[in-house]
Protein backbone atom coordinates (compact mmCIF):
# COMPACT_ATOMS: atom_id res chain seq x y z
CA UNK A 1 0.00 0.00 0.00
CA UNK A 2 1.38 3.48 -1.09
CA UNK A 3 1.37 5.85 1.88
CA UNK A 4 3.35 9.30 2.27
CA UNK A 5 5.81 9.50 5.08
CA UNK A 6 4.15 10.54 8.38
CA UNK A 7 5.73 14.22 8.44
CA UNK A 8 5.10 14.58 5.13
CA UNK A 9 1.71 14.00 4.79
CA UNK A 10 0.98 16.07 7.62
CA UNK A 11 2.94 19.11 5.66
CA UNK A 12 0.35 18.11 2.57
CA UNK A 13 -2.59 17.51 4.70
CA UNK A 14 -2.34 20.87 6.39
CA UNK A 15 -1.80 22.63 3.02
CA UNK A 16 -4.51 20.52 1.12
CA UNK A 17 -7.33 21.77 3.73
CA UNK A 18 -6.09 25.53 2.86
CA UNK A 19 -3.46 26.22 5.27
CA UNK A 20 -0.47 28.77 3.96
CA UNK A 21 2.47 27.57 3.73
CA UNK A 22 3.81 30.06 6.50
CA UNK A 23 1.11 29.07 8.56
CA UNK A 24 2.01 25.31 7.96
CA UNK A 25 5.43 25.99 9.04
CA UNK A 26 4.68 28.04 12.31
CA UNK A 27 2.47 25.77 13.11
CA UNK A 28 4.96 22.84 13.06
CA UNK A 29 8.13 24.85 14.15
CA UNK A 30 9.81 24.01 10.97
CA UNK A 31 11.16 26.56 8.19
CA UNK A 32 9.01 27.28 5.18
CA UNK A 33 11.96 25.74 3.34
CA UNK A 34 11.60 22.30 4.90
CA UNK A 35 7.45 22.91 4.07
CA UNK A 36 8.35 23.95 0.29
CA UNK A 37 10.02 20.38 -0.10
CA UNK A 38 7.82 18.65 1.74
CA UNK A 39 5.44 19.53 -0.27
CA UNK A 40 7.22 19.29 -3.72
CA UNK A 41 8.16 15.73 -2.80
CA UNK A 42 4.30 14.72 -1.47
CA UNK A 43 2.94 16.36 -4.86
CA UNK A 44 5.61 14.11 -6.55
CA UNK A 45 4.88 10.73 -4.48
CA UNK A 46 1.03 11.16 -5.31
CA UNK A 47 1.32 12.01 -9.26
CA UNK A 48 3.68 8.61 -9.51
CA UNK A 49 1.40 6.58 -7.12
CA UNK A 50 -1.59 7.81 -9.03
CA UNK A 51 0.04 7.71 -12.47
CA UNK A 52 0.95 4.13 -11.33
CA UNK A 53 -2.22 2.60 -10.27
CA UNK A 54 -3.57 3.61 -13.42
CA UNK A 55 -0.62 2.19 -15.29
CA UNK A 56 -1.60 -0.96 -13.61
CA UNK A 57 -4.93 -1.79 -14.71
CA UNK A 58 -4.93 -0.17 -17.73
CA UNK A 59 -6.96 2.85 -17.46
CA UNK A 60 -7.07 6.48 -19.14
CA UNK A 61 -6.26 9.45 -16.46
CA UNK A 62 -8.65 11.86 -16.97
CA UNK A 63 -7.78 14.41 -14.30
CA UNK A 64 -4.87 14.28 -11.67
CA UNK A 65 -5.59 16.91 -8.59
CA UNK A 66 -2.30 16.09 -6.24
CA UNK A 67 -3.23 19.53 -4.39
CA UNK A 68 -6.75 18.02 -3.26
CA UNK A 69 -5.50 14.16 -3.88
CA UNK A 70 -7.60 12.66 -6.59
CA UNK A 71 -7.56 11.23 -9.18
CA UNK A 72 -10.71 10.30 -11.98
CA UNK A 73 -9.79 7.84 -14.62
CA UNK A 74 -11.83 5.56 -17.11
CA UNK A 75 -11.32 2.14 -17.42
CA UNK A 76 -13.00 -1.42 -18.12
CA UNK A 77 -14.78 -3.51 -15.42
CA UNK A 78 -16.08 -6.76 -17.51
CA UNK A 79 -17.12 -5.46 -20.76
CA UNK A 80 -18.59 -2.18 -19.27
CA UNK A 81 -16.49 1.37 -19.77
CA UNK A 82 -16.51 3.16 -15.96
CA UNK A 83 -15.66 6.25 -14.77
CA UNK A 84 -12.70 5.64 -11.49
CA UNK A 85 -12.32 7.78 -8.71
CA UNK A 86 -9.24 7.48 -6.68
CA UNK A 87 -8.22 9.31 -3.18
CA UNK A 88 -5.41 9.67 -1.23
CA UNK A 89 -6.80 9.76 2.55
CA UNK A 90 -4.42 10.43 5.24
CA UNK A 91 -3.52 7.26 7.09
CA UNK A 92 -4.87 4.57 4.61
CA UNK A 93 -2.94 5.47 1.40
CA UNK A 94 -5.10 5.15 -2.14
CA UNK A 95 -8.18 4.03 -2.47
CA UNK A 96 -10.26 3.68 -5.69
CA UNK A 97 -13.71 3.50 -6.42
CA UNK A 98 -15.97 2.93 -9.30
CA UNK A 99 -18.78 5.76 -10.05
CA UNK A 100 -21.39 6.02 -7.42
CA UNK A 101 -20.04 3.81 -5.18
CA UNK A 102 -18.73 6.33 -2.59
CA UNK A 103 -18.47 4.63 1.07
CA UNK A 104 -19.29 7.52 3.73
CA UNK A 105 -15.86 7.63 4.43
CA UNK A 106 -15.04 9.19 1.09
CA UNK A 107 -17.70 11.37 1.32
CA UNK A 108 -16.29 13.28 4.95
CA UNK A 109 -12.95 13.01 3.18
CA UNK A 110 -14.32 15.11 0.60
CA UNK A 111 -15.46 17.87 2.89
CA UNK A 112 -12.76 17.84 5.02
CA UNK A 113 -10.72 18.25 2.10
CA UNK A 114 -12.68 21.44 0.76
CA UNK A 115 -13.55 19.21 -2.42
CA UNK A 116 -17.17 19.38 -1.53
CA UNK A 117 -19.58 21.39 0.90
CA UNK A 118 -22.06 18.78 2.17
CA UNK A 119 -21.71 14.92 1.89
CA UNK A 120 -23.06 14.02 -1.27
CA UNK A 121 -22.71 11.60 -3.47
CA UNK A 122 -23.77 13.60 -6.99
CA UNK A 123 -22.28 16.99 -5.84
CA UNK A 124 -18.27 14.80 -5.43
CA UNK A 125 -18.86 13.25 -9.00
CA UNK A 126 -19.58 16.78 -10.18
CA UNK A 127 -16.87 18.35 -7.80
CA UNK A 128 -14.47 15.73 -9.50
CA UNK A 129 -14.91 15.91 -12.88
CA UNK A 130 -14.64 19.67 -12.20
């Protein structure tokens, strides 16, 4: 399972739900240098771990968001083209997910994240495909 490094996915959390990068830094007692490349090598990790997993099974990246930490993609599932929806979330790594099929989880993810106002299923697809 692909997970960023504990500090630095704090750095990209922080940042992701709309922090500054100054404030990031204050906030952890660590120069806005050390945030700058924290975050540089996060975006990095999530575009290749993204990139990869779509590598994998074959699909077509539609949009990559490494800010927010999604990813939508189409691929096959039996004979059937779908739309793919993948998330980094803090803690568990990537996690993928055909259309529609949005655990609750994914849905307070979503808000947290500032990807979405209100836990709803239609409003992330729309959010998503931005």
């Amino acid at each position: 399972m692909f997970k960023l490094p504990e500090g630095m996915e704090r750095v990209w959390l922080m940042k992701a739900k709309g922090m500054r990068e100054v404030e990031v830094a204050q906030t952890l007692g660590i120069s806005r240098q050390a945030v700058n490349k924290a975050l540089k090598e996060a975006r990095a990790k999530l575009f290749e771990a993204f990139f990869g997993l779509a590598e994998v099974f074959s699909w077509e990246v539609a949009r990559v968001n490494v800010e927010k930490g999604f990813m939508v993609a189409r691929g096959k599932c039996g004979n059937e083209n779908v739309r793919i929806y993948a998330f980094y979330i803090p803690g568990r790594g990537v996690r993928a997910f055909f259309e529609g099929e949005f655990p609750e989880y994914i849905l307070k993810h979503a808000v947290e994240m500032g990807i979405i106002e209100k836990p709803d299923k239609k409003e992330l697809v729309k959010a998503l495909e931005g």
